[in-house]
N, C-alpha and C. Protein backbone atom coordinates (compact mmCIF):
# COMPACT_ATOMS: atom_id res chain seq x y z
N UNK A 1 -49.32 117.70 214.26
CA UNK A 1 -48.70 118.85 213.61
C UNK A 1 -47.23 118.56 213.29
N UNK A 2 -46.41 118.04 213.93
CA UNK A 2 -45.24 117.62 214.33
C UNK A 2 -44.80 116.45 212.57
N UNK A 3 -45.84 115.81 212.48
CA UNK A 3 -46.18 114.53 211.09
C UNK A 3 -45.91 115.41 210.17
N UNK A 4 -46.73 116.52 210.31
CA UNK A 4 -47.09 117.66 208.87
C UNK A 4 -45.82 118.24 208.63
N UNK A 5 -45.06 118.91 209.66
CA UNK A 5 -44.03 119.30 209.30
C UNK A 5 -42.94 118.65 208.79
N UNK A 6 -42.53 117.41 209.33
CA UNK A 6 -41.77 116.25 208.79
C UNK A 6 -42.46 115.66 207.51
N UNK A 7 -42.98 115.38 207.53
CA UNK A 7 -43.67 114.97 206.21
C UNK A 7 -43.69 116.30 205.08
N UNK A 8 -43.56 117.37 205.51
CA UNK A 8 -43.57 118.11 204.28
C UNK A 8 -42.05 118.39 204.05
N UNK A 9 -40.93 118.39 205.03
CA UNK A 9 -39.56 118.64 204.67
C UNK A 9 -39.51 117.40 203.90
N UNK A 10 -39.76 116.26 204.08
CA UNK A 10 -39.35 114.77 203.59
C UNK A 10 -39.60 114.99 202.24
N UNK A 11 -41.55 115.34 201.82
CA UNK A 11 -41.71 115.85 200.37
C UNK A 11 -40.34 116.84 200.08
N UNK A 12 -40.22 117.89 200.24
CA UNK A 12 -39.19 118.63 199.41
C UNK A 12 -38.15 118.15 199.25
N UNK A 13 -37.95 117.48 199.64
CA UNK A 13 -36.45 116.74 199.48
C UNK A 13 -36.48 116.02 198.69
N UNK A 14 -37.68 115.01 198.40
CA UNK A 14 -38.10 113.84 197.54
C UNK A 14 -38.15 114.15 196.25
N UNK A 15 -39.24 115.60 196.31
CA UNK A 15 -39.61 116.07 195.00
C UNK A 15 -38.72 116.81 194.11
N UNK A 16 -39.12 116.67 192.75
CA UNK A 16 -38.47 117.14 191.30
C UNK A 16 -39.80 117.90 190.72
N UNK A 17 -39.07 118.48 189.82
CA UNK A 17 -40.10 119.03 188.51
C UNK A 17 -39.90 118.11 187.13
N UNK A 18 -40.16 118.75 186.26
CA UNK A 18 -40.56 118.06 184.80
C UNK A 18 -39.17 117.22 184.28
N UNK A 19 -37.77 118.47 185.04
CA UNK A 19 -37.10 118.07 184.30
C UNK A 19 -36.35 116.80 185.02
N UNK A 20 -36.56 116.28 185.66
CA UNK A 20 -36.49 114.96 186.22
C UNK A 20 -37.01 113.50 186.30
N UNK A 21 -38.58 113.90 185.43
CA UNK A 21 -39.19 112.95 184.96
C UNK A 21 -39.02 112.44 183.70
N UNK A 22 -38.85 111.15 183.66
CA UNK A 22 -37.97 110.57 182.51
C UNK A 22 -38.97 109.42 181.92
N UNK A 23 -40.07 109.46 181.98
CA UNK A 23 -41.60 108.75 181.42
C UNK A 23 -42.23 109.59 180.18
N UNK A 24 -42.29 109.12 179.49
CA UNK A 24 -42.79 110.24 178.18
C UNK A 24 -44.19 110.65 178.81
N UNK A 25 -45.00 109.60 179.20
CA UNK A 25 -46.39 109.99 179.61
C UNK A 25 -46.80 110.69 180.72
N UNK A 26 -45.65 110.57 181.98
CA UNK A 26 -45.65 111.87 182.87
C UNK A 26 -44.95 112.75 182.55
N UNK A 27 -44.16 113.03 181.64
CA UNK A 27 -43.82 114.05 180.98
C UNK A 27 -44.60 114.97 180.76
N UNK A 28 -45.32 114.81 179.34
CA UNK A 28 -46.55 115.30 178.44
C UNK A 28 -47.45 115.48 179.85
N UNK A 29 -47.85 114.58 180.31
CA UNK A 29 -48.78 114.98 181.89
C UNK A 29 -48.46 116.27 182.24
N UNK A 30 -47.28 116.37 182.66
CA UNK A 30 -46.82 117.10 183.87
C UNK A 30 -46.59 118.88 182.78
N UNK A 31 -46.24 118.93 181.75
CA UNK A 31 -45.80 119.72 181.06
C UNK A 31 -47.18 120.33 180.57
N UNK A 32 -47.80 119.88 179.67
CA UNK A 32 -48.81 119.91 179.00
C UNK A 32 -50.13 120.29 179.84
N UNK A 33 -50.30 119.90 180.92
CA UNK A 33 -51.42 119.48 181.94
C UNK A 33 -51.32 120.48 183.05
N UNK A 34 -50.19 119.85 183.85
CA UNK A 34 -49.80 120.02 185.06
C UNK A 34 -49.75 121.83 185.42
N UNK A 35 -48.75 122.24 184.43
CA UNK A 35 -47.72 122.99 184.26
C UNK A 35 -48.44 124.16 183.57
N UNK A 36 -49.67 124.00 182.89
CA UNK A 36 -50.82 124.84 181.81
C UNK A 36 -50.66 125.74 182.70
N UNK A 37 -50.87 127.17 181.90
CA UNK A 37 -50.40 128.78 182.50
C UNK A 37 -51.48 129.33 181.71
N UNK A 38 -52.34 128.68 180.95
CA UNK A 38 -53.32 129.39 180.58
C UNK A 38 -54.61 129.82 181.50
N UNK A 39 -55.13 131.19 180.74
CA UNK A 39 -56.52 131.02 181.75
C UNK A 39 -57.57 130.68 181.02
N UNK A 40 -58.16 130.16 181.63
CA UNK A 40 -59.70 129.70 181.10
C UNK A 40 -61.04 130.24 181.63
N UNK A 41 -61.33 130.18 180.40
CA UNK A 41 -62.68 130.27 181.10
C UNK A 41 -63.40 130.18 182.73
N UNK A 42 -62.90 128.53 183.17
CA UNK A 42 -63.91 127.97 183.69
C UNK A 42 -63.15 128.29 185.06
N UNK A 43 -61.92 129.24 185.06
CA UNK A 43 -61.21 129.35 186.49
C UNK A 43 -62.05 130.66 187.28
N UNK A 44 -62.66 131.44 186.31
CA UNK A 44 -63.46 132.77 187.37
C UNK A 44 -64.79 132.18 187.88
N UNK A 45 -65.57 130.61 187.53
CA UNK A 45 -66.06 129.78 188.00
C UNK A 45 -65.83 129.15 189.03
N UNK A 46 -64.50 128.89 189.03
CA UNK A 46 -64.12 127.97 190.04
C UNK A 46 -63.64 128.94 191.37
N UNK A 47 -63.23 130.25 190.92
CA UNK A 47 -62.62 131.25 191.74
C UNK A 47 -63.89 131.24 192.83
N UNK A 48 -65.22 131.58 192.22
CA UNK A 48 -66.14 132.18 192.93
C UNK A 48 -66.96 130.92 193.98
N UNK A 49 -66.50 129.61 193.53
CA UNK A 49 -66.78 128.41 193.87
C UNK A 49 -66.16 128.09 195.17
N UNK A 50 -65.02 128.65 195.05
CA UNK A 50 -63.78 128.37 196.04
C UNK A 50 -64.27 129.08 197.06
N UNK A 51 -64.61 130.53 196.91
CA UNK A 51 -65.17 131.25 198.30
C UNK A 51 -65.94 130.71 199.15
N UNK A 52 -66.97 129.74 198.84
CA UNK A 52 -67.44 128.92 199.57
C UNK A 52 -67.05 127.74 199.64
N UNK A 53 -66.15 127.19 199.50
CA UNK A 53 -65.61 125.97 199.45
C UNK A 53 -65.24 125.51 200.73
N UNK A 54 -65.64 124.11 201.41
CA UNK A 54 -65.65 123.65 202.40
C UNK A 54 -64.56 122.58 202.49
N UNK A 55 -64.38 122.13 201.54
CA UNK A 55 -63.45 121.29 200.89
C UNK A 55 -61.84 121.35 201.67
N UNK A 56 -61.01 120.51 201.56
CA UNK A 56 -59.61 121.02 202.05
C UNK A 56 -58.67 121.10 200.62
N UNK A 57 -58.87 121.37 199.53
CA UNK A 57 -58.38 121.56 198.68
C UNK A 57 -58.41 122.73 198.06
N UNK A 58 -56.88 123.31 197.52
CA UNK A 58 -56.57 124.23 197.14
C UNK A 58 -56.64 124.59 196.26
N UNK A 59 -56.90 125.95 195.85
CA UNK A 59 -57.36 126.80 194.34
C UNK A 59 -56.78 126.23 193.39
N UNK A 60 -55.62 126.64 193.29
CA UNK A 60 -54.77 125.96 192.28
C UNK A 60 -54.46 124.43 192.30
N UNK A 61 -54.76 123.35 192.91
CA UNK A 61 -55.02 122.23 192.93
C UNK A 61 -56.84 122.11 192.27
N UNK A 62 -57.43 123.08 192.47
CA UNK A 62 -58.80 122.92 192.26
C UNK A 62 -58.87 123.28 190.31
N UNK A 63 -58.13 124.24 190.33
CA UNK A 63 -58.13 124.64 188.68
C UNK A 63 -57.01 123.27 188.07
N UNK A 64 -56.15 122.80 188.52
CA UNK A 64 -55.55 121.44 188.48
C UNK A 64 -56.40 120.01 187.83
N UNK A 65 -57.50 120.04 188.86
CA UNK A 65 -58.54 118.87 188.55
C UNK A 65 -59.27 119.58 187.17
N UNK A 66 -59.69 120.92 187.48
CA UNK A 66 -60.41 120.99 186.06
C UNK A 66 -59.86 121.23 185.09
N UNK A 67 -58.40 120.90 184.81
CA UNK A 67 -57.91 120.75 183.43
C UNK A 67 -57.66 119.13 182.94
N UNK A 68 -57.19 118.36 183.96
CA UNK A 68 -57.56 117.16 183.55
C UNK A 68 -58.25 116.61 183.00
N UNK A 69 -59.62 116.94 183.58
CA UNK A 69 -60.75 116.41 182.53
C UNK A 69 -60.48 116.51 180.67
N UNK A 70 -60.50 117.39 180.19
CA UNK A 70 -60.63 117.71 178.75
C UNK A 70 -58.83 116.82 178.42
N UNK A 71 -57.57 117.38 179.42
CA UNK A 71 -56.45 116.70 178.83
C UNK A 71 -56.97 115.21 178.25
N UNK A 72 -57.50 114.35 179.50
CA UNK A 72 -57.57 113.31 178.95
C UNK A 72 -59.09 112.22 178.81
N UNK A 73 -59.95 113.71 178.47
CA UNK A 73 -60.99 113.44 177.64
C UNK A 73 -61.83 112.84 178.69
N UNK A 74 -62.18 113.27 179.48
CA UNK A 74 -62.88 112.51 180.90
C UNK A 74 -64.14 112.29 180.16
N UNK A 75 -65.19 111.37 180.39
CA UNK A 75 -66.65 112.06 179.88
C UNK A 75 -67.88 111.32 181.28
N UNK A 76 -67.35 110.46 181.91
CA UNK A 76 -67.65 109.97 183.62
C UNK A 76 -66.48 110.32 184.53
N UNK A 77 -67.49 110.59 185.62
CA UNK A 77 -66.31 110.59 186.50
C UNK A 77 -67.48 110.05 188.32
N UNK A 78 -66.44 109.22 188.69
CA UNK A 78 -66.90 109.03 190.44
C UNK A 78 -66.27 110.13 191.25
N UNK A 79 -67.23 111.05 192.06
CA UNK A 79 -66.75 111.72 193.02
C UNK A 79 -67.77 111.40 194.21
N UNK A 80 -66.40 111.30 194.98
CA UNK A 80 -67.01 110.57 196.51
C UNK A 80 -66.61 111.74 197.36
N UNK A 81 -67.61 112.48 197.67
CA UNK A 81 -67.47 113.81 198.88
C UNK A 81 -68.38 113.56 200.09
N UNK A 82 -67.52 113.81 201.47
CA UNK A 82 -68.77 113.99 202.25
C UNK A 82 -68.76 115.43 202.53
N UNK A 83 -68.76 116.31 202.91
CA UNK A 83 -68.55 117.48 203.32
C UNK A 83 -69.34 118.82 201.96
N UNK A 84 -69.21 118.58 200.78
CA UNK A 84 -70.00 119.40 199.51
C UNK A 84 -69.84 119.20 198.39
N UNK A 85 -70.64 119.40 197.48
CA UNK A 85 -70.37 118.90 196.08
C UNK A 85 -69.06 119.94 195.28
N UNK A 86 -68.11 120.18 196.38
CA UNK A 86 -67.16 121.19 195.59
C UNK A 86 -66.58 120.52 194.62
N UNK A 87 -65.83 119.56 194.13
CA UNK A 87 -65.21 118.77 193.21
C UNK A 87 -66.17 118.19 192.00
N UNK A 88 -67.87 118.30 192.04
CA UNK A 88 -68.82 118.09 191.30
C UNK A 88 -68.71 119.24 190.94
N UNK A 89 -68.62 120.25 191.17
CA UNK A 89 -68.74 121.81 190.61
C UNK A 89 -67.71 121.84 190.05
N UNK A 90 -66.28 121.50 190.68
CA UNK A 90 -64.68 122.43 189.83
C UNK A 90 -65.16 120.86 188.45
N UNK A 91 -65.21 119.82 188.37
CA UNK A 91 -64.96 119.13 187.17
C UNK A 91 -66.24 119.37 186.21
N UNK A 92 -67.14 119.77 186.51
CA UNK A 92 -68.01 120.47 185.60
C UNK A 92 -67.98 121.27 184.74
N UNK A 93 -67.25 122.36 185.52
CA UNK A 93 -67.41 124.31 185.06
C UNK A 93 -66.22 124.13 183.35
N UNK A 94 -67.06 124.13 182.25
CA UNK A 94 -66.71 124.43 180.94
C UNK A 94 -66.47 122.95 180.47
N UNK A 95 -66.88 121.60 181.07
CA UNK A 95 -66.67 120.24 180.63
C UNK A 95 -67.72 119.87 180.66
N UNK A 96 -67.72 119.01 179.04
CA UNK A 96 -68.94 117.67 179.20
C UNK A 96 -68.32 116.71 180.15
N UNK A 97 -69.00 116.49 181.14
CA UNK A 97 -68.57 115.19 182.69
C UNK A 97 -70.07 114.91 183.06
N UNK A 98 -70.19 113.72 182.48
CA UNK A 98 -71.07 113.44 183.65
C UNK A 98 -70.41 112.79 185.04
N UNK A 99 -71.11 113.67 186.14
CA UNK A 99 -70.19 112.79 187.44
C UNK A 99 -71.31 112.17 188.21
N UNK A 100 -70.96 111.44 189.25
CA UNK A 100 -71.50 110.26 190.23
C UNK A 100 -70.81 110.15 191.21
N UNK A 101 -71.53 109.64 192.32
CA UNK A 101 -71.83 109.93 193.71
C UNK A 101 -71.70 108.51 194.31
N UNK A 102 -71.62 107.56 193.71
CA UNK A 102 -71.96 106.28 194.31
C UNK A 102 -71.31 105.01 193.35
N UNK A 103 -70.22 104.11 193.85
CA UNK A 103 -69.57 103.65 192.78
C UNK A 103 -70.61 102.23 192.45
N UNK A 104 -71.76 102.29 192.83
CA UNK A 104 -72.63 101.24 191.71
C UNK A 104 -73.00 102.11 190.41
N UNK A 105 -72.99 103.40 190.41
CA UNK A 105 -74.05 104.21 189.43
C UNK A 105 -73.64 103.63 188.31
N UNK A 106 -72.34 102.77 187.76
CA UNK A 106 -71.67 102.53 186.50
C UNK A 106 -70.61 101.33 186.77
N UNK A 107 -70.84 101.19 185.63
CA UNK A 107 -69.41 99.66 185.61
C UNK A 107 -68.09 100.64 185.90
N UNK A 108 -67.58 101.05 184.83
CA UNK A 108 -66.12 101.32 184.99
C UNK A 108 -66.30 102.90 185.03
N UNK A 109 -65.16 103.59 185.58
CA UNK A 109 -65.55 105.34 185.42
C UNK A 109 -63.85 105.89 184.89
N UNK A 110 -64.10 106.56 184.22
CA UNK A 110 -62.86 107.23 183.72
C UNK A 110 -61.79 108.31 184.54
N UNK A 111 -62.32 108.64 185.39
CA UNK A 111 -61.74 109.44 186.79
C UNK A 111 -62.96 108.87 187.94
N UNK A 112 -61.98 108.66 188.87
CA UNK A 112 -62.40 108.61 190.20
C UNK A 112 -61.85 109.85 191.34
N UNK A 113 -62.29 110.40 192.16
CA UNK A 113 -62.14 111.54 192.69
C UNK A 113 -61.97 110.91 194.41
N UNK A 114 -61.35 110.99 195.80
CA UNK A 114 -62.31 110.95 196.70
C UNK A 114 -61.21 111.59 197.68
N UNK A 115 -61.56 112.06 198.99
CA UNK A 115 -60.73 112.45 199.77
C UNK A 115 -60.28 111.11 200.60
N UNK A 116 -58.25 110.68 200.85
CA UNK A 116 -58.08 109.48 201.48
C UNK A 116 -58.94 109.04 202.79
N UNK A 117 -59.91 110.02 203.22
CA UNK A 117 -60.37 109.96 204.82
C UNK A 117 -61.12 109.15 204.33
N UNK A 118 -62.10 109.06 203.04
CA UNK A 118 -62.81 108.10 202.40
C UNK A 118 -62.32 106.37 203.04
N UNK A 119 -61.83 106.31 202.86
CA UNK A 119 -60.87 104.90 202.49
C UNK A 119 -60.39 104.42 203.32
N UNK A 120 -59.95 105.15 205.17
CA UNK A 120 -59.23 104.80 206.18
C UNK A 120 -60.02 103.71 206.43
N UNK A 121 -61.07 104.16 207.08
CA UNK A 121 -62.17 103.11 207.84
C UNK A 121 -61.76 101.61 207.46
N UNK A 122 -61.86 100.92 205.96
CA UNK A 122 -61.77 99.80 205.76
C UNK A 122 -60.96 100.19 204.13
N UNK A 123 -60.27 99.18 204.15
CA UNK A 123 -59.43 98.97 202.49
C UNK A 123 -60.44 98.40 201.76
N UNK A 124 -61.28 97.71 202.05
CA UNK A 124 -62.25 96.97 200.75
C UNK A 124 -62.90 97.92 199.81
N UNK A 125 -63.12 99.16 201.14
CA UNK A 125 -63.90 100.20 199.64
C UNK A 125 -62.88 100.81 198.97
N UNK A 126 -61.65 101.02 198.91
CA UNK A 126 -60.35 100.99 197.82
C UNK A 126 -60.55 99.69 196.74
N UNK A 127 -60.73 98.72 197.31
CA UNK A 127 -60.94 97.34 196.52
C UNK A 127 -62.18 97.62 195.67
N UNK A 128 -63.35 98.01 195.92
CA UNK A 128 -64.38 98.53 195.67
C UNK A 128 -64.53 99.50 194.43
N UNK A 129 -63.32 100.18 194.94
CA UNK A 129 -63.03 101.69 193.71
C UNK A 129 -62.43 101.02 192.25
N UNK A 130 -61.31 100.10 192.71
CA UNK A 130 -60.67 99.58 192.07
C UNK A 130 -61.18 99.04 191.09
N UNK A 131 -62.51 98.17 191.40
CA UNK A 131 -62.68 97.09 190.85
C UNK A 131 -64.11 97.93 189.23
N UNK A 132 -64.04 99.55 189.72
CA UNK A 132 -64.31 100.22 189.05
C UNK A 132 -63.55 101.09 187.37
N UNK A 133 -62.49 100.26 187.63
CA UNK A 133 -61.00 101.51 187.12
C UNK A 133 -61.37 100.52 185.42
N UNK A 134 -60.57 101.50 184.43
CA UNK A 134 -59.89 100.45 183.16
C UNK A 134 -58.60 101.25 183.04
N UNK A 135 -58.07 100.89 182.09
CA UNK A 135 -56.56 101.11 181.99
C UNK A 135 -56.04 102.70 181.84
N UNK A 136 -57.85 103.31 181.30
CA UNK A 136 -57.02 104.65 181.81
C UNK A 136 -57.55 105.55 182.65
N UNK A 137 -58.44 105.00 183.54
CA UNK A 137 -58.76 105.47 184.60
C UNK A 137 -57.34 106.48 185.41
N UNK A 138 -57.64 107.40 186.04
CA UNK A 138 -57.33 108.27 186.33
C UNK A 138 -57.97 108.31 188.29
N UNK A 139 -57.23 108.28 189.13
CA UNK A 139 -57.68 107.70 190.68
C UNK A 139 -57.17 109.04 191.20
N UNK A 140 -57.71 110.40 191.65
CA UNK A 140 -57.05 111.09 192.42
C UNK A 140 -57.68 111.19 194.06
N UNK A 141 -56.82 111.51 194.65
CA UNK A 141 -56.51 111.58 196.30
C UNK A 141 -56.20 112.85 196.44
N UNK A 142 -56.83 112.81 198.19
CA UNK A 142 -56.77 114.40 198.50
C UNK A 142 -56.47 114.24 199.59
N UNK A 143 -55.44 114.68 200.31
CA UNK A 143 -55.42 115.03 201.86
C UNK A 143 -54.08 113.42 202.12
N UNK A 144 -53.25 113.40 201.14
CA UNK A 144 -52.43 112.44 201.74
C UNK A 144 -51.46 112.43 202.95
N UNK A 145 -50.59 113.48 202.90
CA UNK A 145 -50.14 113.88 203.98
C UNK A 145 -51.14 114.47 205.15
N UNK A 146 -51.86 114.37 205.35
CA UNK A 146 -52.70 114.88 206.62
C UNK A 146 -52.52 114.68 207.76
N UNK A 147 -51.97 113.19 207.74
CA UNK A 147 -51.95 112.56 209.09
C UNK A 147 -51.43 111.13 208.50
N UNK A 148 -50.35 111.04 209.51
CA UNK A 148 -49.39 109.38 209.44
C UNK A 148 -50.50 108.80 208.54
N UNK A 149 -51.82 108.20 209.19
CA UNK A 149 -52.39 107.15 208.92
C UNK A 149 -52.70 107.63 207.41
N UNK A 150 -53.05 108.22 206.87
CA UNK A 150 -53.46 108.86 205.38
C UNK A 150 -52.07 108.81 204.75
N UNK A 151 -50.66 109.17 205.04
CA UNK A 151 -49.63 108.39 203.82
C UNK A 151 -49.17 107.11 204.23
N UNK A 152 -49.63 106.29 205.14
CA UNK A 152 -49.47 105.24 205.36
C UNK A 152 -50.71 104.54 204.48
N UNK A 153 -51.90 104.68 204.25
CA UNK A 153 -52.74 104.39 203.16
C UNK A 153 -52.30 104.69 201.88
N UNK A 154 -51.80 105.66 201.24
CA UNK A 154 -50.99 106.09 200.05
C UNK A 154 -50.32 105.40 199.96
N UNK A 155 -49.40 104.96 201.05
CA UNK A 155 -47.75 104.11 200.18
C UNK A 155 -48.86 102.84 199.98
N UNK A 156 -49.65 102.20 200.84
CA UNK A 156 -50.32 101.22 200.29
C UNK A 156 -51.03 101.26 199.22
N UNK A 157 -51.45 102.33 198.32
CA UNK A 157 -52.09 102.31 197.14
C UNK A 157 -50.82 102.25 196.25
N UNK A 158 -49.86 102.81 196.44
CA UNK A 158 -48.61 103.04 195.60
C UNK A 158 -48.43 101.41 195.63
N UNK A 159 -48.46 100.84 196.48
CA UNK A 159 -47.71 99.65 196.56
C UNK A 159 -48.85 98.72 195.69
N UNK A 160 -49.80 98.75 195.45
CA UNK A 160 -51.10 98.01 195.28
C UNK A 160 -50.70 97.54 193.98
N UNK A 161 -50.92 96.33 193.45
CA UNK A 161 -50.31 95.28 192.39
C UNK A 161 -51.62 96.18 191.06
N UNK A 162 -52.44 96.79 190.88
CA UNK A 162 -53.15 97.40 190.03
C UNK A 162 -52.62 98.70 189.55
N UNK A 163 -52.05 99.44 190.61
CA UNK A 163 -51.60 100.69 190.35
C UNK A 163 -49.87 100.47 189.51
N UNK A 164 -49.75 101.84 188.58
CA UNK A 164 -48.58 101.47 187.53
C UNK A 164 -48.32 102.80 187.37
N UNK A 165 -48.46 103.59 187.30
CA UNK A 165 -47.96 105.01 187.57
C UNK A 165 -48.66 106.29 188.84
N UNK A 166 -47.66 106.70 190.20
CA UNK A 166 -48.72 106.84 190.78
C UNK A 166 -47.71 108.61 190.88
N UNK A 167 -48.22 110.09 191.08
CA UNK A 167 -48.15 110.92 191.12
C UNK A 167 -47.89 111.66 192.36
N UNK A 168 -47.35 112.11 193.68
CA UNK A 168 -47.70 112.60 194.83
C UNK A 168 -47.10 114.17 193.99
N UNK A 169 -47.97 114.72 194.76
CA UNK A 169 -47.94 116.23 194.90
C UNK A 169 -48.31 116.33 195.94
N UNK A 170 -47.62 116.28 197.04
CA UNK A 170 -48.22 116.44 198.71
C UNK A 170 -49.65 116.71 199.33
N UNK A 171 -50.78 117.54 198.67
CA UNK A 171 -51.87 117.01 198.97
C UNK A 171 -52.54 116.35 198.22
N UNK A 172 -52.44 115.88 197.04
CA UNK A 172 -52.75 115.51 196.37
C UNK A 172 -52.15 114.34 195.39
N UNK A 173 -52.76 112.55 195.28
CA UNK A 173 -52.13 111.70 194.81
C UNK A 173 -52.80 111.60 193.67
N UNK A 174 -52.12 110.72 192.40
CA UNK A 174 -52.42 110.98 190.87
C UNK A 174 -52.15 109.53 190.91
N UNK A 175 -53.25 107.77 190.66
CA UNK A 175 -52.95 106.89 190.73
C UNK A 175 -53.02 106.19 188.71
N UNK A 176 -52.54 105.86 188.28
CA UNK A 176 -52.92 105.50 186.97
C UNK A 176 -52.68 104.06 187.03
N UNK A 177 -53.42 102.99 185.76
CA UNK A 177 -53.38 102.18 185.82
C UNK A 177 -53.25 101.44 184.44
N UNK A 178 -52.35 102.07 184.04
CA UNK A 178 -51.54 101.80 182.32
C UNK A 178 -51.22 100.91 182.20
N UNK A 179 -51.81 99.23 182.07
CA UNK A 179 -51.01 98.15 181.60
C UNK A 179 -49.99 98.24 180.71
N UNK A 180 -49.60 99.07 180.13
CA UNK A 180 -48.28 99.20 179.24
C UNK A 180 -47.61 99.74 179.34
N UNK A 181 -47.61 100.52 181.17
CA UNK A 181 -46.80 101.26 181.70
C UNK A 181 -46.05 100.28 182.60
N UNK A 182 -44.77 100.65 182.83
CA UNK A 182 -43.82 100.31 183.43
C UNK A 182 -44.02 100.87 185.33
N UNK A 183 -43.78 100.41 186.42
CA UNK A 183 -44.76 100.51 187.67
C UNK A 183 -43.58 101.45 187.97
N UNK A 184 -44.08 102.89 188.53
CA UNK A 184 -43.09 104.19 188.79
C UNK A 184 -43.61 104.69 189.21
N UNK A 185 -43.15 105.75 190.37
CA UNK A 185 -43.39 106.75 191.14
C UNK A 185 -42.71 107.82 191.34
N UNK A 186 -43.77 108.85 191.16
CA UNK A 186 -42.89 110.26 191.19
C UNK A 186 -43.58 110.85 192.19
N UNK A 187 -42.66 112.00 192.82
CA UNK A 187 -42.92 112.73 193.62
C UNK A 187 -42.77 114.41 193.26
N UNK A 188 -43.84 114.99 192.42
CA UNK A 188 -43.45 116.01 192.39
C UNK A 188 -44.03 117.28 192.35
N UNK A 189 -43.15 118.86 192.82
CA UNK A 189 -43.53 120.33 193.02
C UNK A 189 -44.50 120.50 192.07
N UNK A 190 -45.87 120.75 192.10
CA UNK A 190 -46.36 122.14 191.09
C UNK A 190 -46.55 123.28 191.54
């Protein structure tokens, strides 16, 4: 508990908003995406989704993931859940996605989804995920701050020679892999 609280003063201190990001492409991300105040459709879906949601992820982190999809045109996606298909449901509701459960189902996937608890056990199945990605794959993380060992796995994905733009929003990490991006990290409030 003691981690959580330090670790979340450390985030606020770290973190900025839009107007601090100085990347045209997390810009437009963060503005366009991030920052969307519209309602949709597919959020009184996701509202009623959430009531049963077993998941450790939050509403508005949950209506978060399902705008991504369409921003940047998802049409596969890998979601690795153990606990319920809640994240198969929020990237669905008003999107063509086909999603998957198992990173043989496909060569490369355009979003990958998984909670970091995924990944503690051994780094190879990170290597594994990886070796799934193309340049605009889209890698999100859930539950980074949870516990030492989970942002101690994060700074190691941040640090990872594949990753080139990586996102923290305290529960949630945003890994991209833009060969024509310049390697940066932001830390920031939505």
């Amino acid at each position: 508990m003691l981690f959580r609280i330090k670790s979340f003063l450390n985030f606020l201190i770290r973190s900025t908003n839009q107007h601090r990001v100085h990347s045209p492409f997390v810009y437009t991300l963060v503005t366009l995406c991030f920052y969307d105040r519209k309602k949709r459709a597919s959020y009184v879906s996701i509202q009623s989704a959430y009531k049963n949601n077993t998941s450790d992820i939050s509403y508005k982190h949950a209506k978060l993931i399902n705008r991504i999809v369409p921003y940047f045109n998802i049409e596969n996606a890998l979601i690795i859940e153990t606990k319920s298909n809640f994240i198969h449901r929020i990237i669905s509701f008003e999107n063509s996605v086909k999603t998957y459960n198992a990173p043989e189902s496909m060569g490369e996937f355009d979003l990958i989804y998984t909670d970091i608890n995924n990944c503690k056990s051994d780094f190879k199945f990170v290597e594994l995920l990886f070796s799934k990605i193309h340049n605009e794959t889209i890698f999100i993380i859930n539950s980074i701050h949870k516990s030492k060992e989970n942002f101690d796995l994060w700074t190691q994905l941040v640090a990872h020679q594949k990753t080139t733009v990586t996102i923290e929003m305290y529960n949630l990490g945003f890994v991209f892999f833009r060969k024509e991006q310049v390697k940066e990290e932001f830390t920031l409030r939505v």
